[in-house]
Protein backbone atom coordinates (compact mmCIF):
# COMPACT_ATOMS: atom_id res chain seq x y z
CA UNK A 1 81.32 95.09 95.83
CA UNK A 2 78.16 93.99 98.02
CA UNK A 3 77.43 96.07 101.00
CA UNK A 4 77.68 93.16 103.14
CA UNK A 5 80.96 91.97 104.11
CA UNK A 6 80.03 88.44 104.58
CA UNK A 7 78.74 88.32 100.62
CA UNK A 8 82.72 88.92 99.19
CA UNK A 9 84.32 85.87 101.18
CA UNK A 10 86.81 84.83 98.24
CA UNK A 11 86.31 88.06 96.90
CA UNK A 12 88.23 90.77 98.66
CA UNK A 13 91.28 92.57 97.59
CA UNK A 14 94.58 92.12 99.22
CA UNK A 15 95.45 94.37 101.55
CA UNK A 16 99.14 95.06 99.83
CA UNK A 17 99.53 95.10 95.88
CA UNK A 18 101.92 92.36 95.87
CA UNK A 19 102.39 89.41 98.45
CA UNK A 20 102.78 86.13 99.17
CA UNK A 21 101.79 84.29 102.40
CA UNK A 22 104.49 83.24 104.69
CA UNK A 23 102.34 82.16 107.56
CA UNK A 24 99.31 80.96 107.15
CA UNK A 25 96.54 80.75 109.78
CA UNK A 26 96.48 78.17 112.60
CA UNK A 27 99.24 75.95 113.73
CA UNK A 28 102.21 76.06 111.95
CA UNK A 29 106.02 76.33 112.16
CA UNK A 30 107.33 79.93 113.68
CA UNK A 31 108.83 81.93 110.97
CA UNK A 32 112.41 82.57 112.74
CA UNK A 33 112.29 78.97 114.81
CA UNK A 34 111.57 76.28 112.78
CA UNK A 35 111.88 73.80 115.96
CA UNK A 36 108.54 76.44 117.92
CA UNK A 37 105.00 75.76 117.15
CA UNK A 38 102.53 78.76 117.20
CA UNK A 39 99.40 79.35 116.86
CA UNK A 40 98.78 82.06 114.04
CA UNK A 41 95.50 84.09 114.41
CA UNK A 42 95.92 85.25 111.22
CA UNK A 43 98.41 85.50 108.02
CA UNK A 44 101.47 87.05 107.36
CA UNK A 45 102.08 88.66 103.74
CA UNK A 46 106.15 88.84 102.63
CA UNK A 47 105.54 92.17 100.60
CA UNK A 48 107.65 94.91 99.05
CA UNK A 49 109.87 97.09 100.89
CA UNK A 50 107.73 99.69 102.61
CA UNK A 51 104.45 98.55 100.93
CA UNK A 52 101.07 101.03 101.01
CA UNK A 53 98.19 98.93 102.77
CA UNK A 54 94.84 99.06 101.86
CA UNK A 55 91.77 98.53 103.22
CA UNK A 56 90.27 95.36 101.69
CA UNK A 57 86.20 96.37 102.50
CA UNK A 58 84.35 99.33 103.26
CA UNK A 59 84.48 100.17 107.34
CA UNK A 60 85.16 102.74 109.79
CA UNK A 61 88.39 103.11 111.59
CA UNK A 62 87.90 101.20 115.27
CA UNK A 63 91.54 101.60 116.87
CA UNK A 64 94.57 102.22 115.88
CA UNK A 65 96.85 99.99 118.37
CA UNK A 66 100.18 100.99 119.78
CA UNK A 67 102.38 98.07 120.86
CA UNK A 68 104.78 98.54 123.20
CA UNK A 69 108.38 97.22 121.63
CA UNK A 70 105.77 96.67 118.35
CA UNK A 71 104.43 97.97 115.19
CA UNK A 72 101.54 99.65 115.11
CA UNK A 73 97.85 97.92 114.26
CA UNK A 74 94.79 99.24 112.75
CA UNK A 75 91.41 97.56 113.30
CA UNK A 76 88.60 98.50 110.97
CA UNK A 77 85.08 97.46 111.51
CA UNK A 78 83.04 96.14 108.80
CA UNK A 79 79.60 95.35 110.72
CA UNK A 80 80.28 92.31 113.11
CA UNK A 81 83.06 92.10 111.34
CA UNK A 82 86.84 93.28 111.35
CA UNK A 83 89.85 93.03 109.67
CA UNK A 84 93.37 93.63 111.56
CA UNK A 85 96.58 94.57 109.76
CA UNK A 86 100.01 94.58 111.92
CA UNK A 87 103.50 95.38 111.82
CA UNK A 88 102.99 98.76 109.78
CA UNK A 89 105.43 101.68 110.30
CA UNK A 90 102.81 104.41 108.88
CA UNK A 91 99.43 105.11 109.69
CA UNK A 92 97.56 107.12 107.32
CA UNK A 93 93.87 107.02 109.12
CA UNK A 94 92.46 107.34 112.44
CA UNK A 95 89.72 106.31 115.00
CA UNK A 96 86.58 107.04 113.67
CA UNK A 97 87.27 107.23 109.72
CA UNK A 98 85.58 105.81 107.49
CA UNK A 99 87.40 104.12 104.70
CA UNK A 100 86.78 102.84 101.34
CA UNK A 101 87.30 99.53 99.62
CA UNK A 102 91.19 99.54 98.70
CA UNK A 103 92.13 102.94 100.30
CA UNK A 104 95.79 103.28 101.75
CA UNK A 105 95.43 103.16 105.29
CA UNK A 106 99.46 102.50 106.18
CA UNK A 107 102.70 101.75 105.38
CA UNK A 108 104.54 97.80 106.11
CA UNK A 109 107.27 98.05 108.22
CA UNK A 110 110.39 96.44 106.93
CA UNK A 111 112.97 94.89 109.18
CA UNK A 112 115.94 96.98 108.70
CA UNK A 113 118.28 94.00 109.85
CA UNK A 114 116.75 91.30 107.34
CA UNK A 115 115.20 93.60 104.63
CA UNK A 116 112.02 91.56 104.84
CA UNK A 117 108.39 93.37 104.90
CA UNK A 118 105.74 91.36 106.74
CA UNK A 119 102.40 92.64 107.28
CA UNK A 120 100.46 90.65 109.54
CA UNK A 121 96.11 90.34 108.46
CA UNK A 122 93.70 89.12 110.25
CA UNK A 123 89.40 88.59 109.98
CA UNK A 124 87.11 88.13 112.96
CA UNK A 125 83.43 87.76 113.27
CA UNK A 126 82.37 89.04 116.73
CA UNK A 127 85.40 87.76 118.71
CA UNK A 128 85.53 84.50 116.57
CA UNK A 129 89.35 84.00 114.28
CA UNK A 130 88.46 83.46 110.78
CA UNK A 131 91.08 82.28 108.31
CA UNK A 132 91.84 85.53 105.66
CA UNK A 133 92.92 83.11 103.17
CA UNK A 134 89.20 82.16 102.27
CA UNK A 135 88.40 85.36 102.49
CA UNK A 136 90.64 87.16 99.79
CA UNK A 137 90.52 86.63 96.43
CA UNK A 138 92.73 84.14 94.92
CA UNK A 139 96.33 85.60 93.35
């Protein structure tokens, strides 16, 4: 991979070995109300059950994020870039690491109730939204 971030749109990794995108970025149906719009600021991978995550680019370790009645989120910096990945249940890195190109950095929380494993990914540029799914290379 390029040092630059911006050089690998369409080529990164997936951040989870396996996936396939339930909700994809922008407007779009909710996922558990069909009849509620929502505006998506990012994707959401169905994965397997209690999935590793990886880092999809070379970065450091910006915040981890505790959410109140939430999963966890880790932001990783890549330049004026960064790349978000919610709902985990395991963190494996923390502020101020720097990580490589496909290293674990969590776990995907799975909904003990449903079964399903969701990890949420998102790319900004400075405080712009970008859509991941350009960004990652195709499955």
């Amino acid at each position: 991979l390029a040092a630059n971030f911006e050089a690998n749109k369409g080529k990164l990794g997936w951040p989870v070995e396996r996936g396939e995108i339930k909700a994809k970025f922008g407007k779009g149906r909710s996922l558990t109300d069909s009849s509620v719009e929502v505006n998506n600021p990012g994707i959401k991978i169905a994965t397997t059950t209690s999935a590793e995550v990886k880092a999809v680019f070379n970065g450091e370790v910006s915040q981890i994020l505790v959410i109140k009645r939430g999963n966890p989120a880790i932001l990783i910096r890549h330049g004026n870039y960064l790349t978000v990945y919610t709902n985990l249940s395991k963190i494996y890195v923390k502020k101020g690491d720097k990580v490589k190109t496909g290293q674990a950095i969590g776990q995907a929380f799975t909904n003990k109730t449903n079964g399903e494993t969701l990890l949420g990914f998102r790319i900004y540029k400075n405080n712009q939204k970008l859509n991941p799914q350009y960004w990652l290379s195709k499955y």
